[in-house]
N, C-alpha and C. Protein backbone atom coordinates (compact mmCIF):
# COMPACT_ATOMS: atom_id res chain seq x y z
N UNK A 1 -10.26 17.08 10.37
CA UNK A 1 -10.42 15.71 9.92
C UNK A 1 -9.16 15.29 9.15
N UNK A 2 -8.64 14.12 9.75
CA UNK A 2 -7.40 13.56 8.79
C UNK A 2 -7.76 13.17 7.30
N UNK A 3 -7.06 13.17 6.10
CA UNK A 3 -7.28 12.66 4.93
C UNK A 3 -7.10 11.19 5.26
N UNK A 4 -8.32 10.73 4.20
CA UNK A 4 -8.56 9.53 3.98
C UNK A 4 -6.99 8.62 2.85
N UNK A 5 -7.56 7.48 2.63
CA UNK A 5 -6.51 6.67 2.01
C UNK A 5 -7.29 6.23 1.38
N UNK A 6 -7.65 6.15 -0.19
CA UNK A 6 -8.48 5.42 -0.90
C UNK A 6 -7.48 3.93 -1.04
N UNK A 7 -8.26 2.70 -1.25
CA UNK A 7 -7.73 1.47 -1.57
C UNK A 7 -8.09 0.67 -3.16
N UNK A 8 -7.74 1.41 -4.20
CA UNK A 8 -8.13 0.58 -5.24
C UNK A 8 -7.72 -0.92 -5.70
N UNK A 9 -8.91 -1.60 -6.05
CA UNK A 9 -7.93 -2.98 -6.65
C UNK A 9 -8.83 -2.56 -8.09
N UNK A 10 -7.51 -3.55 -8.57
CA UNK A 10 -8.03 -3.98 -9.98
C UNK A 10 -9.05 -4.79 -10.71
N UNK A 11 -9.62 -5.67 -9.30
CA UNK A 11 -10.10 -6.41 -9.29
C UNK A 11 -11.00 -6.77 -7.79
N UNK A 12 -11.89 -7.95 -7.58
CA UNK A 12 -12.46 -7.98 -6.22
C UNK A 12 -11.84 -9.31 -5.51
N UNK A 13 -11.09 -9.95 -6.60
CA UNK A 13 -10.25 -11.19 -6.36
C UNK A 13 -8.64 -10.92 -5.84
N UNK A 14 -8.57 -9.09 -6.25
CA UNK A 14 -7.29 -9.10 -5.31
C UNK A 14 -7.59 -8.59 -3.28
N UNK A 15 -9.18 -8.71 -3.35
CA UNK A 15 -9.32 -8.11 -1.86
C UNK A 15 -8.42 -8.98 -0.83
N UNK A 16 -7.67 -9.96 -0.96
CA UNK A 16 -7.47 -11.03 -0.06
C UNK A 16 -6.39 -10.66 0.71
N UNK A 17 -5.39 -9.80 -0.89
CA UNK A 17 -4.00 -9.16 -0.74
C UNK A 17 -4.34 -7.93 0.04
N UNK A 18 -5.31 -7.25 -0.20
CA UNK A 18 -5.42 -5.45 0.14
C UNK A 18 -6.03 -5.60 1.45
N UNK A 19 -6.29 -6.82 2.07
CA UNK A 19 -6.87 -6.99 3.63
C UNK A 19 -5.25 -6.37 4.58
N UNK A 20 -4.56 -6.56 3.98
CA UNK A 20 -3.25 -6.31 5.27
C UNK A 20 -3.32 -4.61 4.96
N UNK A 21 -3.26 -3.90 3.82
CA UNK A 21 -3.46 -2.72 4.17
C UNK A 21 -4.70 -2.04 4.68
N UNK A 22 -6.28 -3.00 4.53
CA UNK A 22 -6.75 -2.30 5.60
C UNK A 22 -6.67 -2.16 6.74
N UNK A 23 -6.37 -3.82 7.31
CA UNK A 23 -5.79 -3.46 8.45
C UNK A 23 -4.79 -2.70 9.23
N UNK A 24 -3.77 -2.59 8.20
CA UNK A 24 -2.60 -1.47 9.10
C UNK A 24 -3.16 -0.07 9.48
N UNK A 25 -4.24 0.17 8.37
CA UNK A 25 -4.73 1.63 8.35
C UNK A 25 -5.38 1.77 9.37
N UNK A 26 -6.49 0.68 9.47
CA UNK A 26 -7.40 0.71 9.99
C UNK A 26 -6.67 0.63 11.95
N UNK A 27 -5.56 0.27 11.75
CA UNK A 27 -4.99 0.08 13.28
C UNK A 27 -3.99 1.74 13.82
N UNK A 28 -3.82 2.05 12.64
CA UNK A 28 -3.53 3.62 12.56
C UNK A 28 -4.69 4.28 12.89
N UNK A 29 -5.91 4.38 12.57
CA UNK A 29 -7.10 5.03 13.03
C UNK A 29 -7.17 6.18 11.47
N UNK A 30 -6.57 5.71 10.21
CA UNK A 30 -7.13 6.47 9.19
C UNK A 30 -7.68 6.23 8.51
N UNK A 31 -8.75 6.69 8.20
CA UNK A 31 -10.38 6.93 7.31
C UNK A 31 -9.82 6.07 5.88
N UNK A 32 -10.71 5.16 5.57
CA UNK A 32 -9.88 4.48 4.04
C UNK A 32 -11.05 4.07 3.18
N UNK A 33 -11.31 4.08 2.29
CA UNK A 33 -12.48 4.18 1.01
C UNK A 33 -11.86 2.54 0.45
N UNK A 34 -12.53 1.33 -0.03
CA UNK A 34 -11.91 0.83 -0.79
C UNK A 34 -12.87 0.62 -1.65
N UNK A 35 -12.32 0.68 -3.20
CA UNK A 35 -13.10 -0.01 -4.63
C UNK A 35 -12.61 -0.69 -5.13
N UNK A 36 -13.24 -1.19 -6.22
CA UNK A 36 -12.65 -2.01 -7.56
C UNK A 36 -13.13 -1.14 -8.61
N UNK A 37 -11.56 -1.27 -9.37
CA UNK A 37 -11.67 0.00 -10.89
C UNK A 37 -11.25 -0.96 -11.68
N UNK A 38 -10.83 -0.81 -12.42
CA UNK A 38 -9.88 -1.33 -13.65
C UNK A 38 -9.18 -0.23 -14.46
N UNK A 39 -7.94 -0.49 -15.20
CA UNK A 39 -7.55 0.67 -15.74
C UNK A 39 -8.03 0.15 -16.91
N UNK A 40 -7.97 -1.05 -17.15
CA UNK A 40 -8.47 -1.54 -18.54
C UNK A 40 -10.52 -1.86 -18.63
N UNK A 41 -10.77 -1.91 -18.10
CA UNK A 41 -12.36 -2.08 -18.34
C UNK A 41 -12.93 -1.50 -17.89
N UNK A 42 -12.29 -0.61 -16.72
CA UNK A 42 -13.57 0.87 -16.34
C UNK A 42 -13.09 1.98 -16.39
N UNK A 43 -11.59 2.43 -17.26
CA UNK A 43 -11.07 3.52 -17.28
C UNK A 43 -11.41 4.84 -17.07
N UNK A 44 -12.69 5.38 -17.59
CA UNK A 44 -13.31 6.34 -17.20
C UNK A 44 -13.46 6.63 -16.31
N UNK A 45 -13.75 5.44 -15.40
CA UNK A 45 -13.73 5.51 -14.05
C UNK A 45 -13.20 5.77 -13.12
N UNK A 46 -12.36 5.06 -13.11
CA UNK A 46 -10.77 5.21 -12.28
C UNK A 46 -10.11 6.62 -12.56
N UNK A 47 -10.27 7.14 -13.68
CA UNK A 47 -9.84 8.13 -13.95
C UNK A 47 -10.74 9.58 -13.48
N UNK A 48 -11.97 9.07 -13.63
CA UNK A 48 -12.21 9.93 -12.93
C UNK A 48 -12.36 10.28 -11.12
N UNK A 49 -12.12 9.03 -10.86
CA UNK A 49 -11.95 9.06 -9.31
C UNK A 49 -10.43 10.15 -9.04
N UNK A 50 -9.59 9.24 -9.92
CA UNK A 50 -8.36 9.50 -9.36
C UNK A 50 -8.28 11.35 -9.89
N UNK A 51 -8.72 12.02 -10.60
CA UNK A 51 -8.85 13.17 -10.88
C UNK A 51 -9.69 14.11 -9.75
N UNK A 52 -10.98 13.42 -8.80
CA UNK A 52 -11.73 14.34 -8.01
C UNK A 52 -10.44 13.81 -6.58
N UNK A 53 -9.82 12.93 -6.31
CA UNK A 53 -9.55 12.09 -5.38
C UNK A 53 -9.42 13.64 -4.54
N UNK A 54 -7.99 14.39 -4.67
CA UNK A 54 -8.13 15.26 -3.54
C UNK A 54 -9.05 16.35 -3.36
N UNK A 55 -9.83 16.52 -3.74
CA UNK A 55 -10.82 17.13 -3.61
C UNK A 55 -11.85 16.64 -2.85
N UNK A 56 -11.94 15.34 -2.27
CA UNK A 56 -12.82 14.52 -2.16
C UNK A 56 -12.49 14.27 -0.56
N UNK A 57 -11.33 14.73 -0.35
CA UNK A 57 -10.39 14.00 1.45
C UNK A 57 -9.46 13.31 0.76
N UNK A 58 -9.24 12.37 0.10
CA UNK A 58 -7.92 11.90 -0.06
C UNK A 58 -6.78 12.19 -0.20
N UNK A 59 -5.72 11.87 0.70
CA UNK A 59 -4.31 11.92 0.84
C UNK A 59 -3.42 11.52 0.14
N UNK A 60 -3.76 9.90 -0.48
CA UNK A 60 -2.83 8.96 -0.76
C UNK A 60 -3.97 7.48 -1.16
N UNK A 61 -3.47 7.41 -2.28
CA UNK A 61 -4.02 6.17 -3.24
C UNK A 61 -3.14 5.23 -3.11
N UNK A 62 -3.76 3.79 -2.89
CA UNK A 62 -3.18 2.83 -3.04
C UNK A 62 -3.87 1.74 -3.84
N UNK A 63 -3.36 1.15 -5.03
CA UNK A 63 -3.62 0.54 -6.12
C UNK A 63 -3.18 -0.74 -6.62
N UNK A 64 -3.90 -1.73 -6.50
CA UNK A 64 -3.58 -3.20 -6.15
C UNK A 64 -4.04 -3.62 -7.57
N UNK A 65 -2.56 -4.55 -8.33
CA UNK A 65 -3.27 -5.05 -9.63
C UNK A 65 -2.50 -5.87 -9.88
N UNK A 66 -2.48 -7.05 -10.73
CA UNK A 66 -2.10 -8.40 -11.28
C UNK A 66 -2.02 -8.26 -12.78
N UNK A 67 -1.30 -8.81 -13.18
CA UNK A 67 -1.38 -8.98 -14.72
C UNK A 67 0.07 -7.64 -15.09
N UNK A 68 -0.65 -7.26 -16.30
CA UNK A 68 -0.63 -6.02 -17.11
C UNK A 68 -0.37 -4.75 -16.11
N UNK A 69 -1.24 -5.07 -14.90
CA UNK A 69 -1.16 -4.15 -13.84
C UNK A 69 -0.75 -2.58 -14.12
N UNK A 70 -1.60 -2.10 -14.74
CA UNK A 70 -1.60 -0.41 -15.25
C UNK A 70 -2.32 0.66 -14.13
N UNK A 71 -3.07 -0.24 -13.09
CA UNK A 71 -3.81 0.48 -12.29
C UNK A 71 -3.00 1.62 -11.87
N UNK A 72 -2.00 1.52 -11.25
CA UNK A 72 -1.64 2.56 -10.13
C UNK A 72 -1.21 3.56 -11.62
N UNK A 73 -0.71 3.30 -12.11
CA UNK A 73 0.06 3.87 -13.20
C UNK A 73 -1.30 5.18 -13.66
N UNK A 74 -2.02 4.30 -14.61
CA UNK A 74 -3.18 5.06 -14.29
C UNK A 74 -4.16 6.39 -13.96
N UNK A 75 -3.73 5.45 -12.47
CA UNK A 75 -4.75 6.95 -11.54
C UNK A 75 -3.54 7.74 -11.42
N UNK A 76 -2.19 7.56 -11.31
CA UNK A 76 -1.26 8.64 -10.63
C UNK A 76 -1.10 9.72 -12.17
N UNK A 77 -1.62 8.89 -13.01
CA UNK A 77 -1.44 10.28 -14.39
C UNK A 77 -2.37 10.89 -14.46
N UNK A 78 -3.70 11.02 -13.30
CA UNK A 78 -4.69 11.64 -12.97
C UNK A 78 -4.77 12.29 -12.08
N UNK A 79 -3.57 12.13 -10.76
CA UNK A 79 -3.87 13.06 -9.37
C UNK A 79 -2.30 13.66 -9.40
N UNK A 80 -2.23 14.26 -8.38
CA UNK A 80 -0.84 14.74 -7.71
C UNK A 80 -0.63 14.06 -6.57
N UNK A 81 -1.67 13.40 -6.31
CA UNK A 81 -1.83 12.78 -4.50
C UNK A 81 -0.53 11.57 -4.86
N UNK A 82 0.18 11.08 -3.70
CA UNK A 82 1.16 9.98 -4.03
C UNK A 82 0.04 8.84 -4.14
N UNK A 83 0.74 7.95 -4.88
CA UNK A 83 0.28 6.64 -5.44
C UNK A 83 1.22 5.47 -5.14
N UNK A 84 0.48 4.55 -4.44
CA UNK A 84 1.65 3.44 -3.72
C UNK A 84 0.86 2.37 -4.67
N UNK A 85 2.03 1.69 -5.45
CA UNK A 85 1.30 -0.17 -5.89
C UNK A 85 1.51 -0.68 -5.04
N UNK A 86 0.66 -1.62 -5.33
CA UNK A 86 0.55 -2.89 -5.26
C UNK A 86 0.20 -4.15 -6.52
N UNK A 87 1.73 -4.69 -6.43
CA UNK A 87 1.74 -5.72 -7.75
C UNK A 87 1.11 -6.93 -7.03
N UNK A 88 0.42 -7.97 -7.68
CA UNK A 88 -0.60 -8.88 -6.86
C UNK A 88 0.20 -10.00 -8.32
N UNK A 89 0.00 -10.99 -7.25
CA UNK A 89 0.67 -12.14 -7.78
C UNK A 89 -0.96 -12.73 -8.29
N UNK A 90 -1.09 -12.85 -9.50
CA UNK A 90 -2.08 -13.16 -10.38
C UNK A 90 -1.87 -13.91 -11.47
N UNK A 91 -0.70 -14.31 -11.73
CA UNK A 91 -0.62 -14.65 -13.13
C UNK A 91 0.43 -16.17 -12.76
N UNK A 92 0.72 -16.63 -14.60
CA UNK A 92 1.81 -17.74 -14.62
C UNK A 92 3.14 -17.05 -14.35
N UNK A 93 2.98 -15.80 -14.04
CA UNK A 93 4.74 -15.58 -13.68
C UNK A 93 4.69 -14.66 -12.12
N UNK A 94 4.04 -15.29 -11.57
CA UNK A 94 3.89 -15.29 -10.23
C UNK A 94 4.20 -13.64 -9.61
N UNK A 95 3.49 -12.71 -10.24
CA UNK A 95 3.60 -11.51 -9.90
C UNK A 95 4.90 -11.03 -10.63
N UNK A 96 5.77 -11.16 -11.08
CA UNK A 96 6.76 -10.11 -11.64
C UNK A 96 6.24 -9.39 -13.46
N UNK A 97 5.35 -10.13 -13.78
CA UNK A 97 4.36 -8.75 -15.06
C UNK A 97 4.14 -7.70 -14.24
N UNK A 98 3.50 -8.09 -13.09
CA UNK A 98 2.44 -7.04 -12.44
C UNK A 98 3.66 -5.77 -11.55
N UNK A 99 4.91 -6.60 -10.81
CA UNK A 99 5.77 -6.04 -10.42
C UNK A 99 6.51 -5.10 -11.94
N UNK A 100 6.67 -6.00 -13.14
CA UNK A 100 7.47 -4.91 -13.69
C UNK A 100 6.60 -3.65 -14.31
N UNK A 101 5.31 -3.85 -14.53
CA UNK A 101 3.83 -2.99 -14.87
C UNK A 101 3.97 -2.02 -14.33
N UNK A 102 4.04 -1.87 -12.41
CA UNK A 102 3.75 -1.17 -11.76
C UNK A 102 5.37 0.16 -11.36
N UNK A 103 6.48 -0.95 -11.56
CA UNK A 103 7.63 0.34 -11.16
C UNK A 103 7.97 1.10 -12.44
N UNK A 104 7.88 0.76 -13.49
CA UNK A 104 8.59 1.06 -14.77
C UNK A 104 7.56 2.34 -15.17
N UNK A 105 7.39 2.95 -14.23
CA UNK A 105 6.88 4.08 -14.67
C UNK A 105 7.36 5.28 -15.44
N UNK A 106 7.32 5.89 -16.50
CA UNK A 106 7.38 7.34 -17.28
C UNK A 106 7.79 8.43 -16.27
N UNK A 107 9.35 9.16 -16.80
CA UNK A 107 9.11 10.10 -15.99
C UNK A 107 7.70 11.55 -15.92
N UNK A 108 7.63 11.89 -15.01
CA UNK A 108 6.74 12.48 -14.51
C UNK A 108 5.43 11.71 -13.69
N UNK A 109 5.23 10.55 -14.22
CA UNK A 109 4.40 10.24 -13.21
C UNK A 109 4.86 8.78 -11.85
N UNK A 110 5.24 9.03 -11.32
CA UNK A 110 5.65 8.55 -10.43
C UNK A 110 4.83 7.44 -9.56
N UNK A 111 5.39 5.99 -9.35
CA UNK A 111 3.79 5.38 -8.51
C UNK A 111 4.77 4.60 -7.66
N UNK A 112 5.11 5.11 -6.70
CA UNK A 112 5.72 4.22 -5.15
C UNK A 112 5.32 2.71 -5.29
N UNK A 113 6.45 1.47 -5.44
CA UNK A 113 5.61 0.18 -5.23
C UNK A 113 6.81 -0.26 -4.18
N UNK A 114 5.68 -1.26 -3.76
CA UNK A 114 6.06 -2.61 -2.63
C UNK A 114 6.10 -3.30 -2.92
N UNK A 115 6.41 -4.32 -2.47
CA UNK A 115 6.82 -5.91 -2.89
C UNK A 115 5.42 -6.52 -3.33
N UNK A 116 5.71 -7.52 -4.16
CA UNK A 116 4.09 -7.83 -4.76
C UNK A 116 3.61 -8.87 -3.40
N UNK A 117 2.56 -8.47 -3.65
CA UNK A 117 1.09 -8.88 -2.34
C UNK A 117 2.21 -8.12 -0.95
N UNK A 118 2.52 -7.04 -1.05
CA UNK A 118 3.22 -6.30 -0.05
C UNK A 118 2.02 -5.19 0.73
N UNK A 119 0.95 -5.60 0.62
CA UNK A 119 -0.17 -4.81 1.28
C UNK A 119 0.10 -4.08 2.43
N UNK A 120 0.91 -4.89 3.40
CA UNK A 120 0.73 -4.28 4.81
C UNK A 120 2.11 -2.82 4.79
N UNK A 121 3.03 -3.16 4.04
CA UNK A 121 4.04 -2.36 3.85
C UNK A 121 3.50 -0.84 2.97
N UNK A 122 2.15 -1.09 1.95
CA UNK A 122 1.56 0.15 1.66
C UNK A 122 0.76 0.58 2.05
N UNK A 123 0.02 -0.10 3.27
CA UNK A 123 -0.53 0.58 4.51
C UNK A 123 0.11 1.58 5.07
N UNK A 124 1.52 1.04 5.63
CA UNK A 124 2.34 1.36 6.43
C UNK A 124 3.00 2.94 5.98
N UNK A 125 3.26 2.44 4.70
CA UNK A 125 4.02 3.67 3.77
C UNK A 125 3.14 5.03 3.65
N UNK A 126 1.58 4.27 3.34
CA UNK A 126 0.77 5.17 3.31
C UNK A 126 0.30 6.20 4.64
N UNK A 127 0.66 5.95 5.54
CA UNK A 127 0.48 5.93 6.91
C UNK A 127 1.78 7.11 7.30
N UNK A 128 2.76 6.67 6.44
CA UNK A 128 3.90 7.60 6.70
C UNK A 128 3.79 8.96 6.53
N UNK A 129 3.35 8.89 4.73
CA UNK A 129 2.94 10.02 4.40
C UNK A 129 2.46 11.43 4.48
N UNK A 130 1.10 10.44 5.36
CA UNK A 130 -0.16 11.07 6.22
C UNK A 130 0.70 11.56 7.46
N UNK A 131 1.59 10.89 7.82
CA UNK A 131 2.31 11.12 9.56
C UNK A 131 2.95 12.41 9.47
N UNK A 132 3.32 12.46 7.76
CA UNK A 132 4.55 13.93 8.13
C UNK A 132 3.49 15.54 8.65
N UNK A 133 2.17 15.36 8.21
CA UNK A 133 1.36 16.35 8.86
C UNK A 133 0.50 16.12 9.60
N UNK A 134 0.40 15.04 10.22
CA UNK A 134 -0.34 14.54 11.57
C UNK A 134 0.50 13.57 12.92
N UNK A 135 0.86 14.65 13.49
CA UNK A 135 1.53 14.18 14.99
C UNK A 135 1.24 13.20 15.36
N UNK A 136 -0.22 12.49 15.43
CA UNK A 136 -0.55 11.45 16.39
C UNK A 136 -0.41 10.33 15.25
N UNK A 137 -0.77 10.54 13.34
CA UNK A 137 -0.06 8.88 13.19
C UNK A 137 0.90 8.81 13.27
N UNK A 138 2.02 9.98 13.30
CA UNK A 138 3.37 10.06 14.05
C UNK A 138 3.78 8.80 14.58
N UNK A 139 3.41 9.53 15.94
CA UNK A 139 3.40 8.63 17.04
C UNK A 139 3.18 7.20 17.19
N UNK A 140 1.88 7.02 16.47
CA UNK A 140 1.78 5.42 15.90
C UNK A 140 2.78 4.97 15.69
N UNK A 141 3.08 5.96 14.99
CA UNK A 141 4.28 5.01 13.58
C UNK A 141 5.46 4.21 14.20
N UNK A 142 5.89 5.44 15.29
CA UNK A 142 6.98 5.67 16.23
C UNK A 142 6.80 4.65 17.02
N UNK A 143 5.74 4.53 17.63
CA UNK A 143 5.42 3.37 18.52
C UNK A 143 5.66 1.85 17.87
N UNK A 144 5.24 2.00 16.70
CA UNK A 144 5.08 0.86 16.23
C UNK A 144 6.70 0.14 15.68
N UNK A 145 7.57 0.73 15.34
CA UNK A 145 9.18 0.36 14.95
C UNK A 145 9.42 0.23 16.33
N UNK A 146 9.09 1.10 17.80
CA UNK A 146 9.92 0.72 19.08
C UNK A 146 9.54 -0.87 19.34
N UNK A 147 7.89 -1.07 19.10
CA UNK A 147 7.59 -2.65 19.54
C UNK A 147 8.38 -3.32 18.13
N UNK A 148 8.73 -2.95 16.91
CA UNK A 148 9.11 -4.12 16.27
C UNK A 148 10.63 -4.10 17.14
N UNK A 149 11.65 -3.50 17.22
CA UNK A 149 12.92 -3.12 17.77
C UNK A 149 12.43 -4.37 19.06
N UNK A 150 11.36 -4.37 19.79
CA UNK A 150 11.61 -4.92 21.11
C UNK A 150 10.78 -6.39 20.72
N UNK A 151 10.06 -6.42 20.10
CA UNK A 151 9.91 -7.89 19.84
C UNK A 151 11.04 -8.79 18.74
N UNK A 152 12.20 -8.60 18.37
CA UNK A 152 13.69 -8.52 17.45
C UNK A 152 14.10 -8.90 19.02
N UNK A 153 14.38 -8.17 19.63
CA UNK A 153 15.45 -7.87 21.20
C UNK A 153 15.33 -9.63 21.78
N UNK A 154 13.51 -9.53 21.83
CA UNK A 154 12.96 -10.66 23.09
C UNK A 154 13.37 -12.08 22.01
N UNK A 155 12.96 -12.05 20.70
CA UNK A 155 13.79 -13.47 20.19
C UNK A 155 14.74 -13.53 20.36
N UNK A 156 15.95 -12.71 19.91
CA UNK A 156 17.25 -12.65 20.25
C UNK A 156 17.72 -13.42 21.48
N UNK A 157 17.57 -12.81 22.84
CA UNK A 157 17.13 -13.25 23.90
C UNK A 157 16.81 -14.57 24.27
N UNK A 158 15.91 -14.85 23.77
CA UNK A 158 14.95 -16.58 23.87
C UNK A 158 16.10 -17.21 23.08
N UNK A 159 16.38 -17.04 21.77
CA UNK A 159 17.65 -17.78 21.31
C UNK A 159 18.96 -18.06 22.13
N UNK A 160 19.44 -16.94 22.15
CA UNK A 160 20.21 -17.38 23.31
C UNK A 160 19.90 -18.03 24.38
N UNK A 161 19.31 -18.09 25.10
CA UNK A 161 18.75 -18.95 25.97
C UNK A 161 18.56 -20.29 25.45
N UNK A 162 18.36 -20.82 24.22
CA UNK A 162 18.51 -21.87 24.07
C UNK A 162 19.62 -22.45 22.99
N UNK A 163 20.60 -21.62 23.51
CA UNK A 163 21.47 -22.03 22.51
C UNK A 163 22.08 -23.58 22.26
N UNK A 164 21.40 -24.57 22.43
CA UNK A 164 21.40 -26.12 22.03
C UNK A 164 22.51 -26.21 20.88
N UNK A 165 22.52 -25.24 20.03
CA UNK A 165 23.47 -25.63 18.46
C UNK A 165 24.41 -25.17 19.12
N UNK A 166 25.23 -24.85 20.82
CA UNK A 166 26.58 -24.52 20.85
C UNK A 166 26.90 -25.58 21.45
N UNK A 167 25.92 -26.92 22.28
CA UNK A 167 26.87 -27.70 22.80
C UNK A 167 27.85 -28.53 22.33
């Protein structure tokens, strides 16, 4: 059985953002858990998730939060499993609290982030992870950069073809 990908948000108002990483996962074909924790109002919680996480199937946490955004931070001072943010544009400063929350991490605990509301990219990342000991999301993966490479090619292409801005 492949390891799962847990999906934490911080909230149930960031599910809107964490829809692109279920879907990438879910188009990878890997097993994905999602909750809502808080690092600030259910700490115990989160903490204790993120403490059974590999024990449990999980591979790789991914942690979606706005504000203050301590989530990923958090659970990764609770597991060894990698930890990907996600900074969620939530606030009056349009996601960069939550962006600077989530990279400015302490050495030793380490939490991989993406661009804020970058969901599908910590699907993707998460997906990587999982790929270096499973051949077939490999292959996905592989497959999936040849179609971006060839759908790049076919605009290219169509542009030229209408190159109108050279007459």
């Amino acid at each position: 059985m492949s390891k799962k990908v847990a999906i934490i948000m911080g909230s149930d108002s960031d599910l809107p953002i964490v829809k692109g990483a279920i879907t990438v996962l879910k188009g990878f074909g890997i097993p994905i858990e999602v909750h809502v924790m808080s690092a600030h109002r259910t700490p115990a919680i989160a903490c204790e998730f993120a403490t059974k996480a590999k024990e449990n199937g999980f591979g790789v946490i991914i942690a979606a939060a706005g504000k203050a955004a301590h989530l990923a931070g958090v659970l990764a001072a609770h597991t060894t499993l990698p930890v990907i943010g996600i900074p969620c544009k939530s606030s009056n400063l349009d996601g960069l609290d939550a962006l600077l929350s989530t990279v400015q991490m302490p050495k030793g605990i380490p939490v991989a982030t993406v661009a804020i509301d970058g969901a599908d990219n910590a699907g993707i990342l998460a997906a990587q992870i999982l790929g270096v000991f499973n051949e077939e999301t490999s292959e996905k993966l592989s497959k999936m950069k040849t179609d971006m490479v060839n759908e790049v090619v076919k605009k290219d292409e169509k542009l030229q073809t209408e190159m109108w801005w050279k007459i």
